[in-house]
C-alpha atoms as a PDB file:
ATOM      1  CA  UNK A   1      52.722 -35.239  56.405  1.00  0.00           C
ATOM      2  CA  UNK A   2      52.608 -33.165  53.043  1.00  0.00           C
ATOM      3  CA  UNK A   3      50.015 -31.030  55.030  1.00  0.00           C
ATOM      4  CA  UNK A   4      51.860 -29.977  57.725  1.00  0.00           C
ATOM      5  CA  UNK A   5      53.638 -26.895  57.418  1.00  0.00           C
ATOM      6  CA  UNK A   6      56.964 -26.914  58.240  1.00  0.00           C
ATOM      7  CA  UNK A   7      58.460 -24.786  60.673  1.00  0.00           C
ATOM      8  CA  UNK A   8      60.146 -21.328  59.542  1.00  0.00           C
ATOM      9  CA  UNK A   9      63.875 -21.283  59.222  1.00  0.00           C
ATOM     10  CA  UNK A  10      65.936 -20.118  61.868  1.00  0.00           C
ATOM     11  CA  UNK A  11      66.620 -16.288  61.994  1.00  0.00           C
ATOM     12  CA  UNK A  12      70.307 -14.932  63.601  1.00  0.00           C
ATOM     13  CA  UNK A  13      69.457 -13.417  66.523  1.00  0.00           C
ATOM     14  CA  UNK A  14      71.066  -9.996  67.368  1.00  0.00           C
ATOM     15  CA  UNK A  15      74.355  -9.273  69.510  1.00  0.00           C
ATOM     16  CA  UNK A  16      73.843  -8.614  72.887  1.00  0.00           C
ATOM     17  CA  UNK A  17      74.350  -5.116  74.112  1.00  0.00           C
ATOM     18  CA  UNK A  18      77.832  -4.554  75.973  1.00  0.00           C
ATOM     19  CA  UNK A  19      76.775  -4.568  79.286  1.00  0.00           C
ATOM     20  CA  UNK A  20      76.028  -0.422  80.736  1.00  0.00           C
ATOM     21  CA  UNK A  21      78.814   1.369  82.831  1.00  0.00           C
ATOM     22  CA  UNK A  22      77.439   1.347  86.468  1.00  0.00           C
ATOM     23  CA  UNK A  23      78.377   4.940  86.462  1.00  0.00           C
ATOM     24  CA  UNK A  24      75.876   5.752  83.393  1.00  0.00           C
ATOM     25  CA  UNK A  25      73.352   7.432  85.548  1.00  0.00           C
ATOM     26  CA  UNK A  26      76.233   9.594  86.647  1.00  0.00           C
ATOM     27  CA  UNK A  27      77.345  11.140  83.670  1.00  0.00           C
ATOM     28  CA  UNK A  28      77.688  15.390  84.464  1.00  0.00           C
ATOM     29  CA  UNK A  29      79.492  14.112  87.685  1.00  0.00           C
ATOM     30  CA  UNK A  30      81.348  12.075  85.352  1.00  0.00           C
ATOM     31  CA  UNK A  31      82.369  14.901  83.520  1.00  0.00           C
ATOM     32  CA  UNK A  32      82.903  17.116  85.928  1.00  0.00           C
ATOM     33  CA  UNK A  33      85.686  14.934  87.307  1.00  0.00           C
ATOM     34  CA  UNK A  34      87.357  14.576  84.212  1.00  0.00           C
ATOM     35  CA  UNK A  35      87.184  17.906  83.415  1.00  0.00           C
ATOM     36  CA  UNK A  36      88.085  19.833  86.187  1.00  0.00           C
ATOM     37  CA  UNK A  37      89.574  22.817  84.771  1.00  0.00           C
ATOM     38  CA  UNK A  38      86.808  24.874  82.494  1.00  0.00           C
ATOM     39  CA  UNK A  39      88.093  25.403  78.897  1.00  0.00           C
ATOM     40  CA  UNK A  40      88.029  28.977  79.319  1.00  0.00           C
ATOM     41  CA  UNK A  41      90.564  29.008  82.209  1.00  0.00           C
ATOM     42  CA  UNK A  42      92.673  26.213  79.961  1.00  0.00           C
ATOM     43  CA  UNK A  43      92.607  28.756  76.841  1.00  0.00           C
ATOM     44  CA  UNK A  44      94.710  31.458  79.266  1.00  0.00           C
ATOM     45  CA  UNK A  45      96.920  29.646  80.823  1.00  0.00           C
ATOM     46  CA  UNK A  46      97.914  28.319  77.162  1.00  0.00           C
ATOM     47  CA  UNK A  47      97.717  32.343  76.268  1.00  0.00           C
ATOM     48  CA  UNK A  48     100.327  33.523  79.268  1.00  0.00           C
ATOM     49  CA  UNK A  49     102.661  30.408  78.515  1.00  0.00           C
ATOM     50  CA  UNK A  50     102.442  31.639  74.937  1.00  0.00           C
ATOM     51  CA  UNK A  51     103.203  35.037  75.729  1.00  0.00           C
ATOM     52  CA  UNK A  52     106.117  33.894  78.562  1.00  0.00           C
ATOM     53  CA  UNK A  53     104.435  35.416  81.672  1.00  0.00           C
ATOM     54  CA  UNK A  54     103.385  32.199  82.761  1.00  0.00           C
ATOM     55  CA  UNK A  55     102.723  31.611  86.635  1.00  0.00           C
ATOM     56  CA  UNK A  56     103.142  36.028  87.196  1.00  0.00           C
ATOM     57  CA  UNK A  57      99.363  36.943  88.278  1.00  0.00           C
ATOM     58  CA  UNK A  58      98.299  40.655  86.653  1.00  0.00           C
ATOM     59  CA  UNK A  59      98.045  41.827  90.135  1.00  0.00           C
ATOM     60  CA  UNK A  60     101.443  40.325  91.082  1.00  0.00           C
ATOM     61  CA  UNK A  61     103.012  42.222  88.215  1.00  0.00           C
ATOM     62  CA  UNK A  62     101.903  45.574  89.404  1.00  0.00           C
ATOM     63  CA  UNK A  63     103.184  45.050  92.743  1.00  0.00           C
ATOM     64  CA  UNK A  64     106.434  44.419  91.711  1.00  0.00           C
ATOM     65  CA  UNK A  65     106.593  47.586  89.262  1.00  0.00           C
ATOM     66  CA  UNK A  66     105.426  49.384  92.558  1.00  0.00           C
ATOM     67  CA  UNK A  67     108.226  48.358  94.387  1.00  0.00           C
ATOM     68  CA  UNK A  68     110.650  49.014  91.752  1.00  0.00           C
ATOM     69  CA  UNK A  69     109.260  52.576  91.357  1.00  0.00           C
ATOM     70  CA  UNK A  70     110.019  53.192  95.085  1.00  0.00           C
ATOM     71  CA  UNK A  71     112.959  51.545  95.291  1.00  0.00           C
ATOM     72  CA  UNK A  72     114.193  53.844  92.184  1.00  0.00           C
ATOM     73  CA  UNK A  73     112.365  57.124  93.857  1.00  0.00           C
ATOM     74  CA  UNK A  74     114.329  55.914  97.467  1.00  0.00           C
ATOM     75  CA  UNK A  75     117.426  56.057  95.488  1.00  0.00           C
ATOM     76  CA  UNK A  76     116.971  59.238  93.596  1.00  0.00           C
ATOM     77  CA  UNK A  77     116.277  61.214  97.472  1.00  0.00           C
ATOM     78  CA  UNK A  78     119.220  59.640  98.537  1.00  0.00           C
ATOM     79  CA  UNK A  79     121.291  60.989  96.038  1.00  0.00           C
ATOM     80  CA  UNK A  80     119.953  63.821  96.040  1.00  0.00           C
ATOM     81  CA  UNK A  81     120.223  64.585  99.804  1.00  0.00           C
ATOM     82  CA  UNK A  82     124.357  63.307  99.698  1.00  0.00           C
ATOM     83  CA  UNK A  83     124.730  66.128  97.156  1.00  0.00           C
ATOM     84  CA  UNK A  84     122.833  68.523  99.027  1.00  0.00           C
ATOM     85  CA  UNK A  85     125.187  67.467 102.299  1.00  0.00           C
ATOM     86  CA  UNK A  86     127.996  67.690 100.266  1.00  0.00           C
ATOM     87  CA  UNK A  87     127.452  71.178  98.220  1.00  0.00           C
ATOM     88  CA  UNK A  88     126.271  72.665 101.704  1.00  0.00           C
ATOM     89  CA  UNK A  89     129.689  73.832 103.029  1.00  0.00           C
ATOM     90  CA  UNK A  90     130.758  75.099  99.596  1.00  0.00           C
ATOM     91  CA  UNK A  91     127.265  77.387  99.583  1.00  0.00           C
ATOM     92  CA  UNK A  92     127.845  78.725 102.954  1.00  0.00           C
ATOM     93  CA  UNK A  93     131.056  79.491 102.281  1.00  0.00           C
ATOM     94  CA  UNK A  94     130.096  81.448  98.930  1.00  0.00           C
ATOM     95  CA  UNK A  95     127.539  83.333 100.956  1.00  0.00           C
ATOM     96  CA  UNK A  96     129.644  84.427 103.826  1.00  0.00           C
ATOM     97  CA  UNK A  97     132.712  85.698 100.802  1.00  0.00           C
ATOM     98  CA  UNK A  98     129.287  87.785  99.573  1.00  0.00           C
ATOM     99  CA  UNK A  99     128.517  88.657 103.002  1.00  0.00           C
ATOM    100  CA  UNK A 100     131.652  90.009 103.485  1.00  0.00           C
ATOM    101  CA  UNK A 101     131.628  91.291 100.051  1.00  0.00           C
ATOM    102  CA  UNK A 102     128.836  93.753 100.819  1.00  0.00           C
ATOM    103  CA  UNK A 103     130.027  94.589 104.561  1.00  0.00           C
ATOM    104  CA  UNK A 104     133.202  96.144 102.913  1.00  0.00           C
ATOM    105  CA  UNK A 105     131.407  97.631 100.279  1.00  0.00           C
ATOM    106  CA  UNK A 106     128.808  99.174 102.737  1.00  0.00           C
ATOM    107  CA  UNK A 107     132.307 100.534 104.742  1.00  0.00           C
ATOM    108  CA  UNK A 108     133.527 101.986 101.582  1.00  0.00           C
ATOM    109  CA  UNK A 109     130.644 103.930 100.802  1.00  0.00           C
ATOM    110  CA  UNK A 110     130.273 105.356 104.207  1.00  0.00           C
ATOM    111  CA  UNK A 111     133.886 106.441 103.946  1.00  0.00           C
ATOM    112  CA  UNK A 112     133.504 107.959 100.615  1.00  0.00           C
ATOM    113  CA  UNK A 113     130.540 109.925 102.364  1.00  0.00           C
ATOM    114  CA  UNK A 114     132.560 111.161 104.780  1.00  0.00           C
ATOM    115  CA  UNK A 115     134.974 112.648 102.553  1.00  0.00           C
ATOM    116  CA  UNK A 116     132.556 113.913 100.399  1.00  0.00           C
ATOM    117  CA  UNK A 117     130.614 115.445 103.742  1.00  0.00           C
ATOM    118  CA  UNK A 118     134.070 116.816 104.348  1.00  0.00           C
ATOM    119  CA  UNK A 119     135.065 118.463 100.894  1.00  0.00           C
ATOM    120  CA  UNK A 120     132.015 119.830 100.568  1.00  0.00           C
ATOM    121  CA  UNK A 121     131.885 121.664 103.950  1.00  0.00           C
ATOM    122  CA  UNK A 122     135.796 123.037 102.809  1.00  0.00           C
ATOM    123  CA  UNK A 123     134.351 124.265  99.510  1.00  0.00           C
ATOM    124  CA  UNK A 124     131.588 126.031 101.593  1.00  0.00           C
ATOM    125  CA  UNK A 125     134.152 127.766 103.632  1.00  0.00           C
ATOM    126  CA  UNK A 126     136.085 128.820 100.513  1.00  0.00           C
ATOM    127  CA  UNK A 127     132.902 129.879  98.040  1.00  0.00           C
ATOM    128  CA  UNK A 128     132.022 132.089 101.375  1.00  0.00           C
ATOM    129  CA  UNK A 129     135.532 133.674 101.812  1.00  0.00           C
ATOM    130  CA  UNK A 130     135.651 134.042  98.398  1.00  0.00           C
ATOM    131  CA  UNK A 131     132.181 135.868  98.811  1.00  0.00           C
ATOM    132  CA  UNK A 132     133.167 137.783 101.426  1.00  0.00           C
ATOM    133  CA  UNK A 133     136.596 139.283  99.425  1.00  0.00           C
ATOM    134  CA  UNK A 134     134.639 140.141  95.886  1.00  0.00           C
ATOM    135  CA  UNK A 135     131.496 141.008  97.147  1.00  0.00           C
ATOM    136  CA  UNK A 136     132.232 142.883 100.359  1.00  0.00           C
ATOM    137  CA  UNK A 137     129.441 143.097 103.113  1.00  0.00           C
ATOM    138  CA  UNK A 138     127.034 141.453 100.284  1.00  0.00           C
ATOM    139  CA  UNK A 139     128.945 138.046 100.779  1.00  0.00           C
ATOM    140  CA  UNK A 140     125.835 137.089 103.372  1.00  0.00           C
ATOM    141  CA  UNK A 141     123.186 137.995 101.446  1.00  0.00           C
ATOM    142  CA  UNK A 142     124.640 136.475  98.367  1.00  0.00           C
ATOM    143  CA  UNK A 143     125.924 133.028  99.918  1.00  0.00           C
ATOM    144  CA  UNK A 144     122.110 133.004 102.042  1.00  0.00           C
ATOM    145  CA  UNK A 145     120.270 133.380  98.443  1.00  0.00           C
ATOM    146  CA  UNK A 146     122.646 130.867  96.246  1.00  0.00           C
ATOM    147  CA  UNK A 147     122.140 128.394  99.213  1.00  0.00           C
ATOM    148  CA  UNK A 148     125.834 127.961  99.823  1.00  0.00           C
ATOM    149  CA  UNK A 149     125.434 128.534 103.630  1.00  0.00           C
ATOM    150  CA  UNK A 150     123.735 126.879 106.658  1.00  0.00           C
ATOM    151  CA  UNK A 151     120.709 129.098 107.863  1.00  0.00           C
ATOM    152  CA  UNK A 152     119.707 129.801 110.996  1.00  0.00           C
ATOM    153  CA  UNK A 153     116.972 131.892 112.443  1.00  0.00           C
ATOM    154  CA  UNK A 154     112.987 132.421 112.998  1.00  0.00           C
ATOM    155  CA  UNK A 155     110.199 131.386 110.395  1.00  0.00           C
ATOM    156  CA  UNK A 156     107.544 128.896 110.182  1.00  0.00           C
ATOM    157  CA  UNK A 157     107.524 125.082 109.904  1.00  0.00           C
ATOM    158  CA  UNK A 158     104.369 123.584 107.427  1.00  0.00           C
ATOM    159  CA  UNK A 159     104.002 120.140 107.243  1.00  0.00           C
ATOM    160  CA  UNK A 160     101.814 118.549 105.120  1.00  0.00           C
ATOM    161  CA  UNK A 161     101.278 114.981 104.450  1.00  0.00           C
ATOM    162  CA  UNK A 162      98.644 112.953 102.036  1.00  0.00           C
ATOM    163  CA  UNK A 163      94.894 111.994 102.913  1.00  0.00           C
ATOM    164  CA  UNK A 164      94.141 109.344 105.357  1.00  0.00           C
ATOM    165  CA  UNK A 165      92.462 107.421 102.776  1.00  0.00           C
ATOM    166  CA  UNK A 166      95.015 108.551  99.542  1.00  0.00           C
ATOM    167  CA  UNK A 167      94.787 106.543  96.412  1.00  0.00           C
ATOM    168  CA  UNK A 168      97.446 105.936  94.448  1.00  0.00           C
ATOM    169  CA  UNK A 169      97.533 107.006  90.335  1.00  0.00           C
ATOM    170  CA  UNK A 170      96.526 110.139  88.798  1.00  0.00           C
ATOM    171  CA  UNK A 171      93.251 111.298  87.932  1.00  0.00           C
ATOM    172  CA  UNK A 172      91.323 112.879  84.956  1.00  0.00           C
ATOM    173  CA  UNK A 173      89.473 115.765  86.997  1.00  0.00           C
ATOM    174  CA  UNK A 174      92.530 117.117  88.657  1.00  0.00           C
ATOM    175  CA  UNK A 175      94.059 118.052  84.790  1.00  0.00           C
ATOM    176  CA  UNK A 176      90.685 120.211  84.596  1.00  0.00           C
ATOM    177  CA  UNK A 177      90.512 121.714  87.652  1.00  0.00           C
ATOM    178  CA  UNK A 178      93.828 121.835  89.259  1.00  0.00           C
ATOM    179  CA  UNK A 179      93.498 120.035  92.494  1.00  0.00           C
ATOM    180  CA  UNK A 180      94.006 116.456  93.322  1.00  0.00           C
ATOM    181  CA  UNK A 181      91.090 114.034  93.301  1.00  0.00           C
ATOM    182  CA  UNK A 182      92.874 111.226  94.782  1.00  0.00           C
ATOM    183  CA  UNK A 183      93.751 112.997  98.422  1.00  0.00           C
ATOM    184  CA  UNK A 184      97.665 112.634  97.389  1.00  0.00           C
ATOM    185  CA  UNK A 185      99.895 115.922  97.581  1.00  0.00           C
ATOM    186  CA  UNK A 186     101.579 116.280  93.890  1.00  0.00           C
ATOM    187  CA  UNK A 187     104.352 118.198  92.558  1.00  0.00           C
ATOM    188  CA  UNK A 188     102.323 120.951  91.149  1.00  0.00           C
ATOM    189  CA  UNK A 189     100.942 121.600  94.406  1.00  0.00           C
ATOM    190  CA  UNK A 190     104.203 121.687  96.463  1.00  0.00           C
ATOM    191  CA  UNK A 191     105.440 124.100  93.510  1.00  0.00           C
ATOM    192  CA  UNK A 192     102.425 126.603  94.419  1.00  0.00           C
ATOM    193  CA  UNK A 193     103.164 126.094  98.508  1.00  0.00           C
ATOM    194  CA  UNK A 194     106.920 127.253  98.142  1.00  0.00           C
ATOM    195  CA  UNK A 195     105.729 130.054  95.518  1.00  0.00           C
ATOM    196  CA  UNK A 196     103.499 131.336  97.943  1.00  0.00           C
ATOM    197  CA  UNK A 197     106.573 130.866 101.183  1.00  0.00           C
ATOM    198  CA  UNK A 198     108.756 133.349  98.608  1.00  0.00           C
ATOM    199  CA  UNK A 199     106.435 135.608  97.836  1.00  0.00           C
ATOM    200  CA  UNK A 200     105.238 136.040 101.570  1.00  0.00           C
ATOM    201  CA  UNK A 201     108.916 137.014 102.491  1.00  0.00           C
ATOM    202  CA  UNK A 202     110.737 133.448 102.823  1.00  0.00           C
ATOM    203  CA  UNK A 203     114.450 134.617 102.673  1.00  0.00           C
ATOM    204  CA  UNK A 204     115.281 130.723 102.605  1.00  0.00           C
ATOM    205  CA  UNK A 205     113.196 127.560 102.014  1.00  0.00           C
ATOM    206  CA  UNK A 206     113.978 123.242 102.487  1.00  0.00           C
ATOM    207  CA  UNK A 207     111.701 120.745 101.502  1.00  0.00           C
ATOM    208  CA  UNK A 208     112.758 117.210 104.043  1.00  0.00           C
ATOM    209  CA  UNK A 209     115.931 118.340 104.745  1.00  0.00           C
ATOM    210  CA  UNK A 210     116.600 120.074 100.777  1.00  0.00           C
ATOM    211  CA  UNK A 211     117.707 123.487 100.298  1.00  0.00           C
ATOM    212  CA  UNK A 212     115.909 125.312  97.720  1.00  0.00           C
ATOM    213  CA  UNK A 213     117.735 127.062  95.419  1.00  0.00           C
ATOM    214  CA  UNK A 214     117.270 129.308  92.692  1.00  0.00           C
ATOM    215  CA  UNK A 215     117.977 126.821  90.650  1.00  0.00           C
ATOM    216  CA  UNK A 216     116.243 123.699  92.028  1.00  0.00           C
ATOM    217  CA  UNK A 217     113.144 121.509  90.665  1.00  0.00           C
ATOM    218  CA  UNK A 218     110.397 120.248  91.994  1.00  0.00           C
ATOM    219  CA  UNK A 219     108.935 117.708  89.993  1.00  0.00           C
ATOM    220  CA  UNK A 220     107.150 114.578  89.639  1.00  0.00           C
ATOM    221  CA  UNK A 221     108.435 110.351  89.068  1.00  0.00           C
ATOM    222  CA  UNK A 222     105.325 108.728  89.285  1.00  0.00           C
ATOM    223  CA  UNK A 223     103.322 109.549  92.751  1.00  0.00           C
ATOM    224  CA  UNK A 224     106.675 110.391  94.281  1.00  0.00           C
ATOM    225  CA  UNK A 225     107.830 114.317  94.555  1.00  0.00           C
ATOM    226  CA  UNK A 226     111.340 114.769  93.669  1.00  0.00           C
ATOM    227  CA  UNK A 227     113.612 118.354  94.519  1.00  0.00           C
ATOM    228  CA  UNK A 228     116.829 118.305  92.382  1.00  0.00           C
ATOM    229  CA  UNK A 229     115.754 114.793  91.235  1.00  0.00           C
ATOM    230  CA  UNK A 230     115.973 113.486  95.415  1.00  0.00           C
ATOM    231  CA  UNK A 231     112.535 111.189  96.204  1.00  0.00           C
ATOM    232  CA  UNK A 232     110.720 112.737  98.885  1.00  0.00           C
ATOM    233  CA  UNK A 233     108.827 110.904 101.516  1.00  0.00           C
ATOM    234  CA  UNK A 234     105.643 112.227 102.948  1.00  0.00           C
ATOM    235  CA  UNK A 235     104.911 113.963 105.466  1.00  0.00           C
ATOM    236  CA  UNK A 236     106.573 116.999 103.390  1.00  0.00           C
ATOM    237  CA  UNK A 237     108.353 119.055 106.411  1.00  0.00           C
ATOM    238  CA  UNK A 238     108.611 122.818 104.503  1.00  0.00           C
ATOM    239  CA  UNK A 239     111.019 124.895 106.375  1.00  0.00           C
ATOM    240  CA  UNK A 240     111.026 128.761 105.902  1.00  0.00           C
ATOM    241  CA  UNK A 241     113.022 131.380 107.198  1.00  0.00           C
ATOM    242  CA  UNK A 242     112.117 135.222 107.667  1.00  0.00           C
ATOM    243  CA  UNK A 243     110.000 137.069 110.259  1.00  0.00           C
ATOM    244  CA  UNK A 244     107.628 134.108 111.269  1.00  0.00           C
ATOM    245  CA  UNK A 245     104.383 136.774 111.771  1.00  0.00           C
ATOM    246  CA  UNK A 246     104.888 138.049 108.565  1.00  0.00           C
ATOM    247  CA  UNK A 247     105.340 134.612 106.615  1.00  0.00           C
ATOM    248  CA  UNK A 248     102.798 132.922 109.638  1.00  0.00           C
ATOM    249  CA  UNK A 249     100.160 135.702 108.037  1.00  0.00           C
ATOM    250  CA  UNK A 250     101.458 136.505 104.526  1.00  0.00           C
ATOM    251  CA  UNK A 251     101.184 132.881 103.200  1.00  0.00           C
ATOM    252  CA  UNK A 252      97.733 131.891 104.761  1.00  0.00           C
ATOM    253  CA  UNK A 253      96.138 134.803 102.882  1.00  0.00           C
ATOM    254  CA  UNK A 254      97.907 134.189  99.963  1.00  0.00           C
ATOM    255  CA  UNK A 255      96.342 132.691  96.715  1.00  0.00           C
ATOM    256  CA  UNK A 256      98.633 129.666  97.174  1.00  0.00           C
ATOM    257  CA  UNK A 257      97.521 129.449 101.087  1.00  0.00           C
ATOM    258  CA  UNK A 258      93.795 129.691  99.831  1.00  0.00           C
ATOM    259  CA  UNK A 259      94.820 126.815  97.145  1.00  0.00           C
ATOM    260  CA  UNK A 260      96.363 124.668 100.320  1.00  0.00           C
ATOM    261  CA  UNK A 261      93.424 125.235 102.296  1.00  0.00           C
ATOM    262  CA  UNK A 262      90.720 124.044  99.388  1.00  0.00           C
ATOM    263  CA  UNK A 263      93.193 120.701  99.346  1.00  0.00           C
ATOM    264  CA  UNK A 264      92.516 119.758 103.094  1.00  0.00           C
ATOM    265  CA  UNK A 265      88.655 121.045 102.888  1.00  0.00           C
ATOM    266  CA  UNK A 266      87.562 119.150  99.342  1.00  0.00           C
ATOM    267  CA  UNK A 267      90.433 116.286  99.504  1.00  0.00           C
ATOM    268  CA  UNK A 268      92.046 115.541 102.818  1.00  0.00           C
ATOM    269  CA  UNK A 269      95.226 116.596 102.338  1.00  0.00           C
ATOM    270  CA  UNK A 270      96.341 117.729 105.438  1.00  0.00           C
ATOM    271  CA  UNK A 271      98.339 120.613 106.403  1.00  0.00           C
ATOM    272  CA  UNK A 272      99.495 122.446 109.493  1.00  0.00           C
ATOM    273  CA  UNK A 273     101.256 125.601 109.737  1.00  0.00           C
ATOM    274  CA  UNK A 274     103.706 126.777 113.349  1.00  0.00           C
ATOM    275  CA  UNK A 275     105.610 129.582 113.855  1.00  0.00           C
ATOM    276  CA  UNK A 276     109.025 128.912 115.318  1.00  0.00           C
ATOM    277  CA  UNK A 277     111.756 131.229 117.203  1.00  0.00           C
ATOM    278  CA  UNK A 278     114.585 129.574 115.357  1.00  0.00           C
ATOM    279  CA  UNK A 279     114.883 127.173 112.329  1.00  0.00           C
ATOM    280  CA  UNK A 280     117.874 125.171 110.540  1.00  0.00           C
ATOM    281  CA  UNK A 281     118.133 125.067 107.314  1.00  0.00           C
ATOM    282  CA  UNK A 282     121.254 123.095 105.498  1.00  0.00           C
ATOM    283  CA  UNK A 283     122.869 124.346 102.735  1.00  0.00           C
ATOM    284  CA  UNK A 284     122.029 122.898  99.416  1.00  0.00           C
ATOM    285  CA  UNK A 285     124.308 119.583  98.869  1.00  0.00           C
ATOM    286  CA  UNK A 286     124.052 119.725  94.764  1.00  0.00           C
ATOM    287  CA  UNK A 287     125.145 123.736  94.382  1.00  0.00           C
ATOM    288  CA  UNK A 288     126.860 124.629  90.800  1.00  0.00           C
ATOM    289  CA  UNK A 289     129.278 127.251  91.501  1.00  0.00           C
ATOM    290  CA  UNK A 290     129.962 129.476  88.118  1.00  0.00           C
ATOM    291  CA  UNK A 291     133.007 131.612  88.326  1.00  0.00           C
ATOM    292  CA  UNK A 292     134.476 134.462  86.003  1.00  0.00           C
ATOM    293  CA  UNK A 293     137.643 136.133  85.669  1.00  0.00           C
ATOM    294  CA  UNK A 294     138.128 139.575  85.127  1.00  0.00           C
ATOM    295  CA  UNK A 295     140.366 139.742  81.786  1.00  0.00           C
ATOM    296  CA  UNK A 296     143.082 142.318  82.748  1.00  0.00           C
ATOM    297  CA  UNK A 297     143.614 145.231  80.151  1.00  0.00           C
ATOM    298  CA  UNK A 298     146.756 144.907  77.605  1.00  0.00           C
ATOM    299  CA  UNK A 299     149.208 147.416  77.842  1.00  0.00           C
ATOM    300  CA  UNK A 300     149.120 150.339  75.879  1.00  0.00           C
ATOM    301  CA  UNK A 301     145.711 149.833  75.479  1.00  0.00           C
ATOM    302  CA  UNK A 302     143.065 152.918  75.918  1.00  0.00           C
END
């Protein structure tokens, strides 16, 4: 018996394993179920709550401000076309007073012109009575030459007007030579055309309906001509009276004719000259009447 080996001592066997879930094998579906909603998602929700705009989508939000801006823009046109309604009446009203305003204005001046048409025609029969007493049979001559009368009788009619294709400004050439270079009738050149209508025998001259006196101006504002500081407005209608042969002839070969002529052949200008049986000429509506007064010797004087 002492050679028999005895049997080894008994060893603890291990725990059993708890028993597997039968859903092991099904582990991503597992977690998929448990968590449905992806961390990311979870981390802005927790953000907005945070923040208080829970539950109010981004897009939602803009919607809303768009529909308060036109709500607010609805408002503002609404207002704006009640005061528009309401300040109507009181604008019409202000523009018929101003209406009216000018309408009596306009019937003022034209009343004031009247008078003044009428003075002026009673000072014109006194300055040629007067005329006529102090200056004997030389009242005509002297009233036709101071422009104080209406004239009546033959001459010739010249009208000229600008180039078809005038420009407007001055130019550098026409200072060196004389003429105009842009096809536009200045004051210079009127100045030579009436020159040359005296000295071919005018005994009276208008420019457009304005007496020439000896005294008047022709001169220049820009491109516009002005006689006694009055605009004209081409075509320039020259009136002259005297024997209309004479003038007709007299003025055409005259250095100032020649100087017309060179205008209409180099620059356009365009000129024609008529004779005519009988022209009118008004007297001159700015004439400066200077008077003097005999002084009466003293007595006892020698």
């Amino acid at each position: 018996m002492c050679g028999m080996s005895q049997p080894p001592p008994n060893r603890r066997s291990p725990a059993p394993s708890p028993p597997a879930r039968p859903d092991a094998s099904m582990s991503l579906l597992t977690h998929v179920m448990d968590h449905s909603l992806d961390e990311g998602y979870a981390e802005a929700a927790a953000r907005r709550e945070a923040e208080g705009t829970k539950g109010l989508p981004r897009t939602l939000k803009a919607k809303l401000g768009l529909a308060a801006g036109l709500v607010l823009a609805a408002m503002v046109v609404t207002l704006g076309a009640a005061q528009t309604r309401v300040a109507a009446p009181v604008l019409a009203k202000e523009r018929h007073e101003l209406i009216d305003r000018v309408e009596r204005a306009d019937d003022r001046a034209a009343t004031l012109e009247k008078d003044i048409d009428r003075l002026r025609a009673d000072v014109a029969g006194r300055q040629r009575q007067a005329l006529k007493q102090h200056g004997g049979d030389q009242g005509g001559p002297v009233a036709l030459l101071s422009g104080a009368t209406e004239v009546r009788g033959p001459g010739v009619k010249l009208t000229v007007d600008d180039a078809k294709d005038a420009a407007a400004g001055g130019g550098g050439p026409r200072e060196n030579t004389g003429f105009s270079d842009t096809g536009r009738l200045r004051d210079r050149d009127m100045q030579r055309i009436v020159n040359g209508l005296w000295q071919s025998g005018a005994e009276a001259v208008s420019i457009n309906g304005q007496r020439l006196t000896a005294l008047s101006a022709i001169r220049a504002a820009g491109d516009a001509i002005l006689v006694d500081n009055k605009p004209l407005v081409p075509p320039y209608e020259v009136l002259a009276v005297g024997d209309k042969k004479r003038l007709a002839t007299g003025f055409q070969d005259s250095a100032d004719g020649v100087y017309l002529k060179v205008l209409q052949d180099s620059y356009g200008i365009r000129a024609n000259l008529t004779q005519a049986d009988e022209v009118r000429l008004p007297a001159a509506s700015s004439l400066t009447v200077r008077t003097a007064t005999a002084v009466e010797p003293k007595k006892g004087a020698s």
